[in-house]
N, C-alpha and C. Protein backbone atom coordinates (compact mmCIF):
# COMPACT_ATOMS: atom_id res chain seq x y z
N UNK A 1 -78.85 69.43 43.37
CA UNK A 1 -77.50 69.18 43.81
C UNK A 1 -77.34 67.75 44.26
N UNK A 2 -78.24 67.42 45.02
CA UNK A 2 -78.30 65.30 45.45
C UNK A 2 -78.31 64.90 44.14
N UNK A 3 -78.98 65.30 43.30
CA UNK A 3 -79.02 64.11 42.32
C UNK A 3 -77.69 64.48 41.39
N UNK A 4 -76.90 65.54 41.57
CA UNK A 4 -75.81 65.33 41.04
C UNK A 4 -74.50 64.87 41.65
N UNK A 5 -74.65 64.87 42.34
CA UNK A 5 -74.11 64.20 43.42
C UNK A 5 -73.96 62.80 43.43
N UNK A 6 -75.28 61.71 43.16
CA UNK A 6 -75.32 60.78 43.46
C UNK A 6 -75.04 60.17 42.28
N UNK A 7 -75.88 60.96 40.90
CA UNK A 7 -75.22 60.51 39.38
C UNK A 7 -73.12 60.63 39.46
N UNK A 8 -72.43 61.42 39.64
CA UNK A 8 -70.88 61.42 39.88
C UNK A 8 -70.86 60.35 41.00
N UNK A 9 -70.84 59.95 42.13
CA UNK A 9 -71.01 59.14 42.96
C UNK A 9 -71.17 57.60 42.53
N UNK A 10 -72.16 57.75 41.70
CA UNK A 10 -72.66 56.58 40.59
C UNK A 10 -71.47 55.99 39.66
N UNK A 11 -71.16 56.83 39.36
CA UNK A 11 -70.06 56.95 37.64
C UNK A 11 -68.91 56.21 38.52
N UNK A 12 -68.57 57.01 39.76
CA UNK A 12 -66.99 56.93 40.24
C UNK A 12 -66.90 55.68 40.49
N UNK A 13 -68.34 55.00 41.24
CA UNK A 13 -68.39 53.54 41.83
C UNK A 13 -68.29 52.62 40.95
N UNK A 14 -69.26 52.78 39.86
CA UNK A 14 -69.09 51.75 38.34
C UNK A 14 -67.54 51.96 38.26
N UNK A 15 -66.86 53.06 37.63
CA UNK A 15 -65.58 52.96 37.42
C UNK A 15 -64.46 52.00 37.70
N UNK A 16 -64.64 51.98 39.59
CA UNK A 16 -63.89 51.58 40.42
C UNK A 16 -64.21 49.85 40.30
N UNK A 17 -65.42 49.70 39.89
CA UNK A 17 -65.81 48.21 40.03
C UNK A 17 -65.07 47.73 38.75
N UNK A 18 -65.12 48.42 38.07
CA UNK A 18 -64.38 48.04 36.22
C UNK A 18 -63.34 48.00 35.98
N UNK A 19 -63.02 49.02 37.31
CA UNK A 19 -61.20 48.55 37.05
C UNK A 19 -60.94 47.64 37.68
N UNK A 20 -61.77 47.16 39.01
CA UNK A 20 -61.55 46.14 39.71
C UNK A 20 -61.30 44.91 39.36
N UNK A 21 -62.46 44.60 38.67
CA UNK A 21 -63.23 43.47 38.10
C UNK A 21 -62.13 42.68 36.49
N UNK A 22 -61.99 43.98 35.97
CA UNK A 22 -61.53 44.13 34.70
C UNK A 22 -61.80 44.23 33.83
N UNK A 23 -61.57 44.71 32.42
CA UNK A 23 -62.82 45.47 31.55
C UNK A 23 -62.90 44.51 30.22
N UNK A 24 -63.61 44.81 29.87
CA UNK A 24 -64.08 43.43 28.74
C UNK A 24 -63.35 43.24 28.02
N UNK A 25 -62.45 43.93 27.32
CA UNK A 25 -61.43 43.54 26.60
C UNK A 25 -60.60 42.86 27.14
N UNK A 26 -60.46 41.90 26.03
CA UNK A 26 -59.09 40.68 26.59
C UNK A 26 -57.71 41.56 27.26
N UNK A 27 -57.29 41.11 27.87
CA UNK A 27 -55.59 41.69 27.81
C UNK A 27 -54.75 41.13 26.90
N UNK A 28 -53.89 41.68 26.40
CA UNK A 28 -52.85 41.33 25.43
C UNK A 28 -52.03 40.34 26.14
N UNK A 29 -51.40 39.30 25.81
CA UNK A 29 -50.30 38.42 26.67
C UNK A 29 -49.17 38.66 26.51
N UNK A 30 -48.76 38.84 27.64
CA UNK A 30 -47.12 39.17 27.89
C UNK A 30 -46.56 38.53 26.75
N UNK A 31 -45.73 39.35 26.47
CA UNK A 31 -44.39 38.83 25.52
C UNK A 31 -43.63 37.67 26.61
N UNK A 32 -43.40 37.04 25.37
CA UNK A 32 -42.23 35.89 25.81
C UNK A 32 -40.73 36.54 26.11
N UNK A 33 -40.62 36.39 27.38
CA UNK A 33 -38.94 37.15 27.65
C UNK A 33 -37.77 36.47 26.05
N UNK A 34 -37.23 36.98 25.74
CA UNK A 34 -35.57 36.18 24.72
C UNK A 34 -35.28 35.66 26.11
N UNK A 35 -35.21 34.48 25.99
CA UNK A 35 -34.12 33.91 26.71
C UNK A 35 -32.60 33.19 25.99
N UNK A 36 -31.72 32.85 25.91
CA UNK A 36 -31.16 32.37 25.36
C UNK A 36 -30.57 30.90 26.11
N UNK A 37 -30.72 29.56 25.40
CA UNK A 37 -30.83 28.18 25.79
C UNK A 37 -29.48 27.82 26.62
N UNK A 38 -29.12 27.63 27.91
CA UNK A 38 -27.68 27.24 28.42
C UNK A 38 -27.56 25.89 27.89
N UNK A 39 -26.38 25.73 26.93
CA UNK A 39 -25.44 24.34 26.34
C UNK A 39 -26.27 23.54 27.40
N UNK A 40 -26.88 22.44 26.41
CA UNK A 40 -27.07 20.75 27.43
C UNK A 40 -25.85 20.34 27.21
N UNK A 41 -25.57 19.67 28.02
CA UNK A 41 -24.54 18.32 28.45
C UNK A 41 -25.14 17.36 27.51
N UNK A 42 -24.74 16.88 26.75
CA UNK A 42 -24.93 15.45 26.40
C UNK A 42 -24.26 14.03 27.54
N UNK A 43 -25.65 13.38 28.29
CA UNK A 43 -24.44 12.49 29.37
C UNK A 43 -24.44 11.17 28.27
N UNK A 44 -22.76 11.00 28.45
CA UNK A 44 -22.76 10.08 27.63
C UNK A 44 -21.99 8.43 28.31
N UNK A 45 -21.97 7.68 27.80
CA UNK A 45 -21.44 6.67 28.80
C UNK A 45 -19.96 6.18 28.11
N UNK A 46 -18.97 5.85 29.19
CA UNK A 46 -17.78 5.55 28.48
C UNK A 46 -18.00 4.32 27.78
N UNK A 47 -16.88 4.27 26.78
CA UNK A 47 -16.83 2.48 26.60
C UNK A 47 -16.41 1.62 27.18
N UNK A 48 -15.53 2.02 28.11
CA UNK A 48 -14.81 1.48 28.61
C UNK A 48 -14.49 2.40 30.28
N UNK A 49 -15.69 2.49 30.88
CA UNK A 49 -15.80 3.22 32.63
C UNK A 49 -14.52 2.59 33.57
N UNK A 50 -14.28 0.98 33.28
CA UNK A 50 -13.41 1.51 34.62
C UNK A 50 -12.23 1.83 33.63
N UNK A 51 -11.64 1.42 32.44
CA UNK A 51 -10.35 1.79 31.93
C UNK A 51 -10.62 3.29 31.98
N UNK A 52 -11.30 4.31 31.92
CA UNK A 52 -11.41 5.75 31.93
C UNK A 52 -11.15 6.01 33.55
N UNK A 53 -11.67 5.38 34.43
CA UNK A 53 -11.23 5.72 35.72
C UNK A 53 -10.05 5.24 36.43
N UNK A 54 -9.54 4.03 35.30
CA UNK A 54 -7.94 4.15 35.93
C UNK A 54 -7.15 4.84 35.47
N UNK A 55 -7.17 5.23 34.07
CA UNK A 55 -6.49 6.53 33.68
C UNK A 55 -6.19 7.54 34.91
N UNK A 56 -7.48 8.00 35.20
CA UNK A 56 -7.55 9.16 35.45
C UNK A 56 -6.91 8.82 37.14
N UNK A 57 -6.57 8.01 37.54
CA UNK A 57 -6.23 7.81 39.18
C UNK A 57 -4.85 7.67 39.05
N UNK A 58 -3.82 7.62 38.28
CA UNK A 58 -2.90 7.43 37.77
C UNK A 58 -1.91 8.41 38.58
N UNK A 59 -0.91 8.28 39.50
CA UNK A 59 -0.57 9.26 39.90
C UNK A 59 -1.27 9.30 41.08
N UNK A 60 -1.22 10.70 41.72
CA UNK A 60 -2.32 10.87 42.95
C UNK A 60 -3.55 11.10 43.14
N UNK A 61 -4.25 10.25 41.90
CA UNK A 61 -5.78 9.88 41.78
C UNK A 61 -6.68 11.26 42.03
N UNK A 62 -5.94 12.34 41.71
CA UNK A 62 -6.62 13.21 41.76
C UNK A 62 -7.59 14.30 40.98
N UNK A 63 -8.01 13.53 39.81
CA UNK A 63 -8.48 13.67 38.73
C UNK A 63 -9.86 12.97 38.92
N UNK A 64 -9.98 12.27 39.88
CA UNK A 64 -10.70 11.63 40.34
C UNK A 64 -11.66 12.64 41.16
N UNK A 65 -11.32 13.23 41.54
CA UNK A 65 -11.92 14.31 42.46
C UNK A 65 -12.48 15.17 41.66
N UNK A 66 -12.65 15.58 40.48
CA UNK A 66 -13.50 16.40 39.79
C UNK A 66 -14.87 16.40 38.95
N UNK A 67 -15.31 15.36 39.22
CA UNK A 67 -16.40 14.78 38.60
C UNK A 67 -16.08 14.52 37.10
N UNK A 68 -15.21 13.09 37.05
CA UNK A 68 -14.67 13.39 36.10
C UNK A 68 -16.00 12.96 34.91
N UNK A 69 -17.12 12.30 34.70
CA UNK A 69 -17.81 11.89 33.53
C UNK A 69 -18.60 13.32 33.11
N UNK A 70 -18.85 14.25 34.44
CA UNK A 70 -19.42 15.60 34.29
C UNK A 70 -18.22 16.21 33.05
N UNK A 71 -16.76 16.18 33.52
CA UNK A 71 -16.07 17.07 32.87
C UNK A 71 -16.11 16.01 31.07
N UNK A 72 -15.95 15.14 31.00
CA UNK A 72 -15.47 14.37 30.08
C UNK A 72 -16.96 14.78 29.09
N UNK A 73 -18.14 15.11 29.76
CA UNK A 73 -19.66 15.33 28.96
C UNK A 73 -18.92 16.77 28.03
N UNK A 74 -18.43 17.34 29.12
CA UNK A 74 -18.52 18.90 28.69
C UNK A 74 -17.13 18.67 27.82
N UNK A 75 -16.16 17.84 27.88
CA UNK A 75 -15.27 18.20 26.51
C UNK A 75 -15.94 17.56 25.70
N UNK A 76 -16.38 16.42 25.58
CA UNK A 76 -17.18 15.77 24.19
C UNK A 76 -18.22 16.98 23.37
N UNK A 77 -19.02 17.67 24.49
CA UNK A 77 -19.96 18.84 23.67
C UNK A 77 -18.96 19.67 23.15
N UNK A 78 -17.69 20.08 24.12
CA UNK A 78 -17.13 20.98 23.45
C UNK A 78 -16.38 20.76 21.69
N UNK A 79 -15.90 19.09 21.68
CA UNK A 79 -15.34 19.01 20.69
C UNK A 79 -16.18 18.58 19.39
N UNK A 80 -17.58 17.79 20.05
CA UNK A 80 -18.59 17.91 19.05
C UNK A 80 -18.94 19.70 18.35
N UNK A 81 -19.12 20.57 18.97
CA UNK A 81 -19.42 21.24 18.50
C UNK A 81 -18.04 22.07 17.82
N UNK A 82 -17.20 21.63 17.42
CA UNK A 82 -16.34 21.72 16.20
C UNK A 82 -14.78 22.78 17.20
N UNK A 83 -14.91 23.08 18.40
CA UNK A 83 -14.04 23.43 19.05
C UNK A 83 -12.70 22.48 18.65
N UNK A 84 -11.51 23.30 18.37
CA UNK A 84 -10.10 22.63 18.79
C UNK A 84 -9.26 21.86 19.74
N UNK A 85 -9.03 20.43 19.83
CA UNK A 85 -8.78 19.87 20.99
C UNK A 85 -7.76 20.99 21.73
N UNK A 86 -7.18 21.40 20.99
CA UNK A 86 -5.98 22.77 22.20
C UNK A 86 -7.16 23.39 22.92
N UNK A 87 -8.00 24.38 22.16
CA UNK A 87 -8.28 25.34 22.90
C UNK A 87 -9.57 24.74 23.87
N UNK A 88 -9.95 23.24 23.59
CA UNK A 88 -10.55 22.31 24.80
C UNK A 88 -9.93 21.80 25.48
N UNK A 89 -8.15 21.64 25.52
CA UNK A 89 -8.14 21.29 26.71
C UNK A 89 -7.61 22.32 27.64
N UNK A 90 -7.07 23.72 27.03
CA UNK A 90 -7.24 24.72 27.40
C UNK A 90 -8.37 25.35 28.44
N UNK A 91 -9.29 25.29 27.77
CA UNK A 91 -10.96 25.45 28.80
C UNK A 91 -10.88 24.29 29.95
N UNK A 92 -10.16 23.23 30.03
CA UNK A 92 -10.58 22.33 30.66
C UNK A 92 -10.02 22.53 31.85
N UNK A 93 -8.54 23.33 31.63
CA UNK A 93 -7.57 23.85 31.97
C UNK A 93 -7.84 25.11 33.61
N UNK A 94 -9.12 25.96 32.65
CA UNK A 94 -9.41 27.03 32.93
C UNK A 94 -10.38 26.83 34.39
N UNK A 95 -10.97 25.53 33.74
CA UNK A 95 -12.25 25.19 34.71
C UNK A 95 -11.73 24.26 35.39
N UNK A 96 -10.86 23.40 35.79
CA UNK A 96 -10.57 22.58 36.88
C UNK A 96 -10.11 24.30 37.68
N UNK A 97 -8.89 24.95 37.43
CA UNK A 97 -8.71 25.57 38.02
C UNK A 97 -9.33 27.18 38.83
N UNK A 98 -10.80 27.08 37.96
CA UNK A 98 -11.61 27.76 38.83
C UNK A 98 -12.63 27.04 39.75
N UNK A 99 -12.84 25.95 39.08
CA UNK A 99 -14.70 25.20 39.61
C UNK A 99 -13.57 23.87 40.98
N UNK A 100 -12.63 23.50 40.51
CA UNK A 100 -11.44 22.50 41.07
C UNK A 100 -10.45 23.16 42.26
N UNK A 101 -10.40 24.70 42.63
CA UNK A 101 -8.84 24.55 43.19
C UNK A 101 -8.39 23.73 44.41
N UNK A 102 -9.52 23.72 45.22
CA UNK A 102 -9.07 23.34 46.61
C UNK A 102 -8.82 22.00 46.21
N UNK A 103 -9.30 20.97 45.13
CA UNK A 103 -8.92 19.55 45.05
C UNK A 103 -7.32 18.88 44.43
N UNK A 104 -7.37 20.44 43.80
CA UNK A 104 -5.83 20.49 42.40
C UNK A 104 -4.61 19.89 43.37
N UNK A 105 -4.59 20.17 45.23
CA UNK A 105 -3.35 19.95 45.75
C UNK A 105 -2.22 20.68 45.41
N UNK A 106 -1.83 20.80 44.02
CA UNK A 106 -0.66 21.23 43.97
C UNK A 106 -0.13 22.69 43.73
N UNK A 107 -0.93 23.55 43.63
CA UNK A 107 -0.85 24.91 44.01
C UNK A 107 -0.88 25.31 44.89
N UNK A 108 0.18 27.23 44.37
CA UNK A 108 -0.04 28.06 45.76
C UNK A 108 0.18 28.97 45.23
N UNK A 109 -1.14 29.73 46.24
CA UNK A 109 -2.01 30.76 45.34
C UNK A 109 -0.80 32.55 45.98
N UNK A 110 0.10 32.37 46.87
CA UNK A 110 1.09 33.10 47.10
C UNK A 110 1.99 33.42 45.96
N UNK A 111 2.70 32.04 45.90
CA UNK A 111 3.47 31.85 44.63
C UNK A 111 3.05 32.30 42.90
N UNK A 112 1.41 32.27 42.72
CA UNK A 112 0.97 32.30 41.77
C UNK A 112 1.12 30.87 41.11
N UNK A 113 1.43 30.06 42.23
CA UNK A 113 0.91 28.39 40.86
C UNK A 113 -0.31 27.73 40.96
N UNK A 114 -1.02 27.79 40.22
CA UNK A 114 -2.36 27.20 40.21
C UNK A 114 -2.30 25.75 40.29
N UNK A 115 -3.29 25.33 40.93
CA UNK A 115 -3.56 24.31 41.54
C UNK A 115 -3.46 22.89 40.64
N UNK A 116 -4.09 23.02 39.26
CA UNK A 116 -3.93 22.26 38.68
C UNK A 116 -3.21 22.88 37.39
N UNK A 117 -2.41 21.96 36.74
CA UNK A 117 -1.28 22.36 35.57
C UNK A 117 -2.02 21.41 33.86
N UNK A 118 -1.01 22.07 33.35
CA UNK A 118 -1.48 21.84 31.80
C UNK A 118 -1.57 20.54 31.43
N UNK A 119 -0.47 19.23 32.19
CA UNK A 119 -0.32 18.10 32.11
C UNK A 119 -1.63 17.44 32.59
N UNK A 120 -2.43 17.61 34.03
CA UNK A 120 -3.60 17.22 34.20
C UNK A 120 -4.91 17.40 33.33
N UNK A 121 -5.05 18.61 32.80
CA UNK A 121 -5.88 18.67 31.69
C UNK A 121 -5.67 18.07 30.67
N UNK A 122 -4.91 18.05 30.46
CA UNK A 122 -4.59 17.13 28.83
C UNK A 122 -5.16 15.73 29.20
N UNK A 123 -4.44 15.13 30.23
CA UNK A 123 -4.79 13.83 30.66
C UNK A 123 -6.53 13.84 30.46
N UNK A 124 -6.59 14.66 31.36
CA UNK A 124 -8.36 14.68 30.89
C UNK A 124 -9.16 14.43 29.97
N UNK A 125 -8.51 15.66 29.19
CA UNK A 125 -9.06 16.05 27.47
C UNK A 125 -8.70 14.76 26.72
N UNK A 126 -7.61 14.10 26.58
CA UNK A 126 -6.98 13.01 25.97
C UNK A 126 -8.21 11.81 26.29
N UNK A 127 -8.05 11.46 27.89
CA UNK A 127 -9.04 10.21 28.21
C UNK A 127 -10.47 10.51 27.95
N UNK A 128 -10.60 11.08 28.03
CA UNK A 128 -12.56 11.59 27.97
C UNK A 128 -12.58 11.62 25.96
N UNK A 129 -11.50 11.88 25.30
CA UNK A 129 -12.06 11.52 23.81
C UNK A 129 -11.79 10.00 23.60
N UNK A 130 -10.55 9.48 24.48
CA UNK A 130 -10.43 7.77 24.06
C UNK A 130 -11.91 6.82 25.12
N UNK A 131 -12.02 7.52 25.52
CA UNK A 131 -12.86 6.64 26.32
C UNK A 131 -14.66 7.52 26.34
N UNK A 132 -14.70 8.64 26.27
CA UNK A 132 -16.14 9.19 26.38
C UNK A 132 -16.84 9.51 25.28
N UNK A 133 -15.99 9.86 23.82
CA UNK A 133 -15.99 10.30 22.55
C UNK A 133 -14.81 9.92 21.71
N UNK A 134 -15.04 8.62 21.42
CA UNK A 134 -14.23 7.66 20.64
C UNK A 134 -14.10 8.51 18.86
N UNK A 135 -14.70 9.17 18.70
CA UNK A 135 -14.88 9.81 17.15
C UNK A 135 -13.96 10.61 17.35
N UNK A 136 -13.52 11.39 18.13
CA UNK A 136 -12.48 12.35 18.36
C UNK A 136 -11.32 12.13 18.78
N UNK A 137 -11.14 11.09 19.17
CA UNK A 137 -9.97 10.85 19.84
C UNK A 137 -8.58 10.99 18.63
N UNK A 138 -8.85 10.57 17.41
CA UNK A 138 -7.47 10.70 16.37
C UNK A 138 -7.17 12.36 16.67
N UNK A 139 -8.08 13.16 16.54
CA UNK A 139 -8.07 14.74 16.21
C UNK A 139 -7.35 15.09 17.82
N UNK A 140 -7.67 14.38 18.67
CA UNK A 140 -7.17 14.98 20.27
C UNK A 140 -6.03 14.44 20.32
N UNK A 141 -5.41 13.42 20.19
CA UNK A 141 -4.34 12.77 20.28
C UNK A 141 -3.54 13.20 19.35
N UNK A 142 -3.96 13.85 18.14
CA UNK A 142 -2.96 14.65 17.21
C UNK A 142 -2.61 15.91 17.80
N UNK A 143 -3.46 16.84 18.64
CA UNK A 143 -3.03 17.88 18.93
C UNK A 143 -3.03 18.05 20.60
N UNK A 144 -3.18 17.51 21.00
CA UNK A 144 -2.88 17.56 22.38
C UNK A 144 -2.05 16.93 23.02
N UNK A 145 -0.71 17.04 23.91
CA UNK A 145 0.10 15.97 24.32
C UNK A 145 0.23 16.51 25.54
């Protein structure tokens, strides 16, 4: 009975060391999660930085307040990648007035008028292709006013 005892005793301890330790076979390597790549920004430089920043101060310089070379990156990717100047300055539209409101001034959120209006985006969308993405600017200036 000891020596069976000590042979099971034996077995259980090796066991425990092997799982411990880890057992000679390689492990398989995790799969690579899918991730899917978030849009780079292309940062690009104006041709003309301060004529793009007097544009945009024009009025109550408040266009100024949105980071505007951040936004002007993201319409250039948008219109490089074959998007419609409408429905970019639309988006541009969308995102001052979610990522922008408290700077927009001119809304009220009682009333239902959003902070910033269709005329400020355009301005945007318009200056950021004459001045951030000079290749686009005929195609933005044709459809955006």
């Amino acid at each position: 009975m000891k020596r069976t005892f000590l042979s099971v005793f034996g077995v259980a301890v090796t066991a425990m060391l092997v799982s411990a330790c880890g057992s000679s076979e390689p492990e398989a390597a995790p799969e690579a999660a899918a991730t899917t790549a978030a849009p780079t920004t292309t940062a690009r430089q104006p041709v003309d930085a301060a004529g793009f920043m007097k544009k945009l101060s024009a009025g109550k310089g408040d266009l100024l307040s949105v980071e505007p070379m951040k936004q002007a990156n993201i319409i250039c990717d948008q219109l490089d990648a074959g998007e419609a100047p409408a429905a970019v300055a639309a988006a541009t539209l969308t995102r001052l007035n979610t990522d922008y409101a408290a700077q927009g001034g001119g809304g009220n959120p009682i009333l239902g008028l959003a902070a910033w209006d269709a005329f400020k985006a355009n301005v945007l969308t318009v200056n950021s292709a004459i001045y951030v993405c000079p290749e686009h600017e005929d195609a933005v200036r044709a459809s955006v006013r």
